[in-house]
Protein backbone atom coordinates (compact mmCIF):
# COMPACT_ATOMS: atom_id res chain seq x y z
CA UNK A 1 3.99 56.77 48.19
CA UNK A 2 1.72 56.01 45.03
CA UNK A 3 -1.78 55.93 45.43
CA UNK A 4 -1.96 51.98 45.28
CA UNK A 5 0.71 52.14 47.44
CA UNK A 6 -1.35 53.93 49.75
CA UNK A 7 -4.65 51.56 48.93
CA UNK A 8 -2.78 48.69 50.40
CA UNK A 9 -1.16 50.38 53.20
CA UNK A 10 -4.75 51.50 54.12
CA UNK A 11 -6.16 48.41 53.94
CA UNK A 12 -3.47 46.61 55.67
CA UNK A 13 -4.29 49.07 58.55
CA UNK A 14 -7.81 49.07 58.42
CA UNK A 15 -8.36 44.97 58.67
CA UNK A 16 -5.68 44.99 61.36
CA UNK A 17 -7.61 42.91 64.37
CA UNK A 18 -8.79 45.09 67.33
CA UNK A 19 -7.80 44.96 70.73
CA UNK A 20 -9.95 42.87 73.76
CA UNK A 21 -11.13 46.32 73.72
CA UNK A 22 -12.29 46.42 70.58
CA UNK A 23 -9.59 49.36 69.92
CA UNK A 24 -6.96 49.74 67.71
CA UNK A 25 -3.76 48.27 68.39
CA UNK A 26 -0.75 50.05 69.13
CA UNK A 27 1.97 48.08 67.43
CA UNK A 28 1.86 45.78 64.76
CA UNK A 29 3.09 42.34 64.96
CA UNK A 30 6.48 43.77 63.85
CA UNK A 31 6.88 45.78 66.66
CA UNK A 32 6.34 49.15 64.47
CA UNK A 33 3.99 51.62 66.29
CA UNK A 34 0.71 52.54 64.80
CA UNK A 35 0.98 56.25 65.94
CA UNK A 36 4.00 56.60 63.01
CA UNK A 37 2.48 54.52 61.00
CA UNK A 38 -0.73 56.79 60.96
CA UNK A 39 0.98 60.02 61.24
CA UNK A 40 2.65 58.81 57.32
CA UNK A 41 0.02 59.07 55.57
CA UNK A 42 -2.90 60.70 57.52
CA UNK A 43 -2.90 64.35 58.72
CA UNK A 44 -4.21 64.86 62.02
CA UNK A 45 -6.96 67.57 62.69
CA UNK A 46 -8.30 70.32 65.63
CA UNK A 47 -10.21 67.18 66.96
CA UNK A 48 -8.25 64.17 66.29
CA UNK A 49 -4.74 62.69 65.92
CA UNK A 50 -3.58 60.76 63.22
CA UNK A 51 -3.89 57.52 65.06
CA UNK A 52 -7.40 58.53 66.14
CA UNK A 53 -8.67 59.21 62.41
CA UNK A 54 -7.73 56.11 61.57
CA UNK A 55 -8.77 53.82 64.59
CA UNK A 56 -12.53 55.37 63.04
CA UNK A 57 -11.82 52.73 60.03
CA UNK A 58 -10.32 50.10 62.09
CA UNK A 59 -12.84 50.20 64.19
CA UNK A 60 -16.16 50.49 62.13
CA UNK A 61 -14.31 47.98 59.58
CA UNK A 62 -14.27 45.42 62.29
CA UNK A 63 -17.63 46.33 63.86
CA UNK A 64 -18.77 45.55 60.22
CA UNK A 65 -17.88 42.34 60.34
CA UNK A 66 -18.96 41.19 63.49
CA UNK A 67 -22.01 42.55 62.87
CA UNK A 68 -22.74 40.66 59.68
CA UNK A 69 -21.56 37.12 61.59
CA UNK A 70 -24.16 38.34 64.58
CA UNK A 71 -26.75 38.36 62.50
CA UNK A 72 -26.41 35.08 61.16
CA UNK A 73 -25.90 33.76 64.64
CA UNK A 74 -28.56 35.35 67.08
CA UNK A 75 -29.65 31.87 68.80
CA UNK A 76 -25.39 31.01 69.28
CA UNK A 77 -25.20 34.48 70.73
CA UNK A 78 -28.00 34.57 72.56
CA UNK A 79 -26.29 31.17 74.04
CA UNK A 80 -22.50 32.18 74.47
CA UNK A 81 -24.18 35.42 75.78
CA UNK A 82 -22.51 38.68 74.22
CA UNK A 83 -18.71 38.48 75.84
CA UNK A 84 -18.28 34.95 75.08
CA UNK A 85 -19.91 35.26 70.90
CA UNK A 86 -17.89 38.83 70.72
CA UNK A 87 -14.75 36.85 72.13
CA UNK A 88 -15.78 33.81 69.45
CA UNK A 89 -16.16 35.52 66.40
CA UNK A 90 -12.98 37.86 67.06
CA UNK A 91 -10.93 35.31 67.07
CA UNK A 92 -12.75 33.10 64.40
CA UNK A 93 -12.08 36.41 61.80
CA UNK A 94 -8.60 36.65 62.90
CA UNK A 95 -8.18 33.68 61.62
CA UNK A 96 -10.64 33.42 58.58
CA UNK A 97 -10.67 36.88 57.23
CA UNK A 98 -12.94 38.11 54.50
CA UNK A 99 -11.78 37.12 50.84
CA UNK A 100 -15.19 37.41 49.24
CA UNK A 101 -16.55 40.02 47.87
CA UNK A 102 -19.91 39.41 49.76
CA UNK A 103 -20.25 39.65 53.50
CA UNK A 104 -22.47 36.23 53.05
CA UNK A 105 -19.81 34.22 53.16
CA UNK A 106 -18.25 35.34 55.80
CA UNK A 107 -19.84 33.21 58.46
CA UNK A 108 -19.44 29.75 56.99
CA UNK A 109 -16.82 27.95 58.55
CA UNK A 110 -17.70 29.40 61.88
CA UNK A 111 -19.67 26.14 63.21
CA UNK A 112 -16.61 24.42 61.79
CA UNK A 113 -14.18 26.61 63.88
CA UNK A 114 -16.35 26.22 67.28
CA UNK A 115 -16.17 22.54 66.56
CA UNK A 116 -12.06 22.66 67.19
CA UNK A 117 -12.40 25.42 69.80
CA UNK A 118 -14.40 24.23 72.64
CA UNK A 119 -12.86 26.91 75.08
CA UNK A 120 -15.53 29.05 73.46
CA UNK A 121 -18.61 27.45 75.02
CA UNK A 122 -16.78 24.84 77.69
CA UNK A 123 -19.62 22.89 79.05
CA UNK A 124 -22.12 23.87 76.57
CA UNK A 125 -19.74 22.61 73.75
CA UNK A 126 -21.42 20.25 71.65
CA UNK A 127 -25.17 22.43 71.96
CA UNK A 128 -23.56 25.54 70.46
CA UNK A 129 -22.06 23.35 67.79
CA UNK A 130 -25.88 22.05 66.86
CA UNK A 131 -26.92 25.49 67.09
CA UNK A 132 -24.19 27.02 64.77
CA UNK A 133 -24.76 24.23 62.34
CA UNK A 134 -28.76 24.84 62.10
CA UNK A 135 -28.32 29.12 62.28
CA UNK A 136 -25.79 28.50 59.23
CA UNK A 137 -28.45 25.56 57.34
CA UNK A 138 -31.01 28.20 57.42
CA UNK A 139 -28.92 30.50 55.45
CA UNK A 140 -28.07 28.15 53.07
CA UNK A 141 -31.66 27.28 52.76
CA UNK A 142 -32.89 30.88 52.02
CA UNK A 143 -30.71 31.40 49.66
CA UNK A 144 -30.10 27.87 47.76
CA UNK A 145 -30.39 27.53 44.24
CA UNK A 146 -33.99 25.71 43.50
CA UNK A 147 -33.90 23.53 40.22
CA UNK A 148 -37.32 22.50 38.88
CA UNK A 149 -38.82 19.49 40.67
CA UNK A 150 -39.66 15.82 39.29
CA UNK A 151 -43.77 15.74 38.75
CA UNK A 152 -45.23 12.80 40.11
CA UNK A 153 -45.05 11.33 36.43
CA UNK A 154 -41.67 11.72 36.10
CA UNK A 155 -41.24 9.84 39.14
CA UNK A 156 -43.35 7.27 38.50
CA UNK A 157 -40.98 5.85 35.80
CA UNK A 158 -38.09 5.81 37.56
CA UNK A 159 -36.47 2.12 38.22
CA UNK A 160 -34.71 0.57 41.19
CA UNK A 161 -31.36 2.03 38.74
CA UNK A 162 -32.28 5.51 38.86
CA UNK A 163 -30.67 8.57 40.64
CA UNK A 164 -32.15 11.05 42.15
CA UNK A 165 -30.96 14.51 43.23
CA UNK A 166 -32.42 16.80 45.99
CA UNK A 167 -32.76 20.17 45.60
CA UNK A 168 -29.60 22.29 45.92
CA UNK A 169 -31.06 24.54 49.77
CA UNK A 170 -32.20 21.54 51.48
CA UNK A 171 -29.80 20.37 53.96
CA UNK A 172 -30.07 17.68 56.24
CA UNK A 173 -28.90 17.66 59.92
CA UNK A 174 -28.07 14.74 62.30
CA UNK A 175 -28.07 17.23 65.63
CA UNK A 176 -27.22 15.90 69.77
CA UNK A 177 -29.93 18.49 70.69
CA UNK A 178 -33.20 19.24 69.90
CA UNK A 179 -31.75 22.78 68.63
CA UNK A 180 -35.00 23.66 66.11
CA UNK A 181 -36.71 24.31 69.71
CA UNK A 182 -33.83 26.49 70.81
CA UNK A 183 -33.56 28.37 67.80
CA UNK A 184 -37.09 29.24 67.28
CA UNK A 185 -37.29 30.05 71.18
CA UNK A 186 -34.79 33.12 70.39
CA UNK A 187 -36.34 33.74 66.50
CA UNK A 188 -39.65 33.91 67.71
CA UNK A 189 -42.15 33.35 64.32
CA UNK A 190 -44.09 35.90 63.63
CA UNK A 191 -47.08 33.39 62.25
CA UNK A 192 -47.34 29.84 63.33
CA UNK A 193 -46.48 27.30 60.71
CA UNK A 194 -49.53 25.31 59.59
CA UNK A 195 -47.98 21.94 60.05
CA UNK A 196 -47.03 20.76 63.12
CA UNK A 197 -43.35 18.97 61.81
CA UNK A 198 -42.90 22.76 60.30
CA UNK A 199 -41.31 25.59 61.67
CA UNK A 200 -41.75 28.90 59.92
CA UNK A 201 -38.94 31.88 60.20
CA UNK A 202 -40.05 35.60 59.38
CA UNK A 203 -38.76 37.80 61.89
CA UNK A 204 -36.04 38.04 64.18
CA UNK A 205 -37.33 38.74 67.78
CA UNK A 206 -34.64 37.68 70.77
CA UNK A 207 -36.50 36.36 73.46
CA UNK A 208 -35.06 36.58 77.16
CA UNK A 209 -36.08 33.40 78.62
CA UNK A 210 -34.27 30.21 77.12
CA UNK A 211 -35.51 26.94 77.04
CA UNK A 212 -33.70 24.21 78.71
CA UNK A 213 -31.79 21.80 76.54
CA UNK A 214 -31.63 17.73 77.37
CA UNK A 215 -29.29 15.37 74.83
CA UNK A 216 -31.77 14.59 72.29
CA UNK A 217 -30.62 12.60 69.28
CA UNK A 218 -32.90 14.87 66.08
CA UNK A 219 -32.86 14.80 62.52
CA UNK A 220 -33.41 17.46 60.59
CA UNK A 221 -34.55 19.01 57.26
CA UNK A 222 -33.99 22.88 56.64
CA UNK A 223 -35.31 23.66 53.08
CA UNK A 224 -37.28 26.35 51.44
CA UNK A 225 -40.74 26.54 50.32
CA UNK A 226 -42.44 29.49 48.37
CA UNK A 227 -39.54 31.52 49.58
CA UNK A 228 -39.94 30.55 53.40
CA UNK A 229 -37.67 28.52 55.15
CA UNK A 230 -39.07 25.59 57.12
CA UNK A 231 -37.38 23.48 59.62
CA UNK A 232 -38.92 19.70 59.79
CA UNK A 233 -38.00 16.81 61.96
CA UNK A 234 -37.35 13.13 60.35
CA UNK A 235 -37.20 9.91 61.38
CA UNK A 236 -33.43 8.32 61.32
CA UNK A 237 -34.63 5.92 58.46
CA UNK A 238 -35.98 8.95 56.95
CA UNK A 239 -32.99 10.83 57.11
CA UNK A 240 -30.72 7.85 56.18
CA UNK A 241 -33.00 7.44 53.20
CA UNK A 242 -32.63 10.81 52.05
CA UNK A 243 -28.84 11.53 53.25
CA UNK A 244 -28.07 8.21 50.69
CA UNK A 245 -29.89 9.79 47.66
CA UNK A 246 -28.17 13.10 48.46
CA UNK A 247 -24.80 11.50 48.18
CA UNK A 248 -25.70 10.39 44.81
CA UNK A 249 -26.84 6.27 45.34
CA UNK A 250 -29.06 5.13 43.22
CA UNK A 251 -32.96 4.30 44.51
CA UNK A 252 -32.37 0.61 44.76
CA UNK A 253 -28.66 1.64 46.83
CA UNK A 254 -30.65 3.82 48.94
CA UNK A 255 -32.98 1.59 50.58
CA UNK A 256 -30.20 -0.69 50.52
CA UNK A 257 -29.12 1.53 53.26
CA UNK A 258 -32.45 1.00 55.11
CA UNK A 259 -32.95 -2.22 54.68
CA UNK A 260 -34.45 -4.26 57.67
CA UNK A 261 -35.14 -0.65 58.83
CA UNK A 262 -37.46 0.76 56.46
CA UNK A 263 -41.12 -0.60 56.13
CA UNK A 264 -42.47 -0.48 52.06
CA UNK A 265 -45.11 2.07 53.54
CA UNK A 266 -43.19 4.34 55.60
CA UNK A 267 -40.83 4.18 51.99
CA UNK A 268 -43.39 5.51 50.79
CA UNK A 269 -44.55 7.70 52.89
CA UNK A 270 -41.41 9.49 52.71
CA UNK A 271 -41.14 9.35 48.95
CA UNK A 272 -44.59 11.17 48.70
CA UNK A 273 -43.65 13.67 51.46
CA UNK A 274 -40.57 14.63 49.39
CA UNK A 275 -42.24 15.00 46.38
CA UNK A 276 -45.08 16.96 47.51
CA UNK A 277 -43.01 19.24 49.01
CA UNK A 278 -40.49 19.47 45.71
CA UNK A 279 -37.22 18.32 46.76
CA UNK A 280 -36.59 15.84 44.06
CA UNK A 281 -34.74 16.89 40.97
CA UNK A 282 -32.81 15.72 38.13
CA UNK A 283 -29.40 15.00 38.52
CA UNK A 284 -26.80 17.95 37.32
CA UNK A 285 -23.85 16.99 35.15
């Protein structure tokens, strides 16, 4: 066996998915059995069998993983509870290995997956979907690109014709919960945000009593400001007004989509609350 021979045969074995036990399995897919398979290329010890030596990789290879979708997910887990997330994002990786070379992107199509597996969270289906679409919005937010904003000058001479781009971490969320209260219920802040349509993240503390969650119909903005992420609730005209100018519609297209909706002051209150807080840009090529 050559040593890249041995690189992939290692691998292969390492990122093989664990048992419901979170052990290593005992036969491939193919039917071979892992105990030859080890015993190939790894020499057993006083301690350990070949097998067991390498069940250490497979093991802390997957524990890896999970670990680094856990923490992007505390609120979803703290919903699913820990047999139902563990269950969740065991299968989800089974399906959507890693193929990056940064554990970041690991986690990203995970609200996606929930979406088509509702087994996962049964009755509480469509709230863990919110929830995994905010926890994953926040990490998009923190770590966004930022492009320099439009001053109020700049804006000032833009016409009816002009396009406008928003900046590159905000994301927008049309959500069937109010899932900003869940989330910060189970990332409790450690400082109060100073506006009241603001939610400030720092640190990560899991509470153990959970609010209770009614349908709410919510709109939401998760964006980043002075390297904190905030989580603020718009109106649907807002949104609608904002979601239009994201996809690229001109100003005059944009309150097209409003229209009848939209009163010239609350246009304009939204216009000013966007630019104070930096989120318009110049279009990229």
């Amino acid at each position: 066996m050559t040593l890249l021979e041995l690189q992939r045969r290692m691998e292969q074995d390492v990122r093989r998915p664990l048992t419901a036990e979170l052990t290593m399995q005992s036969q491939t897919t193919e039917g071979e059995s892992m105990e030859e398979i080890a015993a190939g290329y790894i020499r057993p010890n006083s301690e350990l069998t070949s097998f067991e030596r390498l069940e250490i990789y497979n093991r802390q290879y997957w524990f890896r993983v999970i670990s680094a979708v856990s923490e992007d997910y505390p609120a979803l887990r703290a919903l699913l509870g820990d047999e139902r997330f563990d269950a969740l994002v065991l299968e989800y990786l089974k399906q959507r290995p890693s193929t990056s070379w940064t554990l970041r992107d690991l986690s990203a199509d995970l609200p996606q997956f929930l979406e088509r597996h509702s087994a996962f969270a049964s009755e509480q289906h469509r709230l863990a979907v919110d929830i995994a679409r905010l926890e994953w919005a926040y990490v998009e937010a923190f770590d966004g690109a930022e492009l320099e904003p439009l001053t109020s000058d700049e804006l000032a001479q833009l016409g009816p014709e002009s396009s406008l781009a928003l900046q590159p971490h905000l994301r927008l969320l049309a959500v069937d919960y109010p899932v900003d209260e869940f989330v910060l219920a189970v990332k409790k802040p450690e400082e109060k945000a100073v506006n009241s349509g603001a939610a400030q993240l720092r640190q990560t503390i899991v509470t153990s009593t959970l609010p209770e969650m009614a349908p709410e119909r919510r709109y939401l903005a998760v964006h980043r400001y002075d390297d904190v992420v905030y989580y603020r609730t718009l109106e649907e005209s807002e949104f609608r007004l904002l979601a239009a100018l994201q996809e690229g519609k001109t100003i005059a297209e944009a309150l097209e989509v409003v229209a009848g909706e939209e009163q010239p002051a609350s246009v304009q209150q939204t216009f000013a609350l966007a630019s104070e807080l930096g989120w318009f840009c110049r279009p990229t090529l």
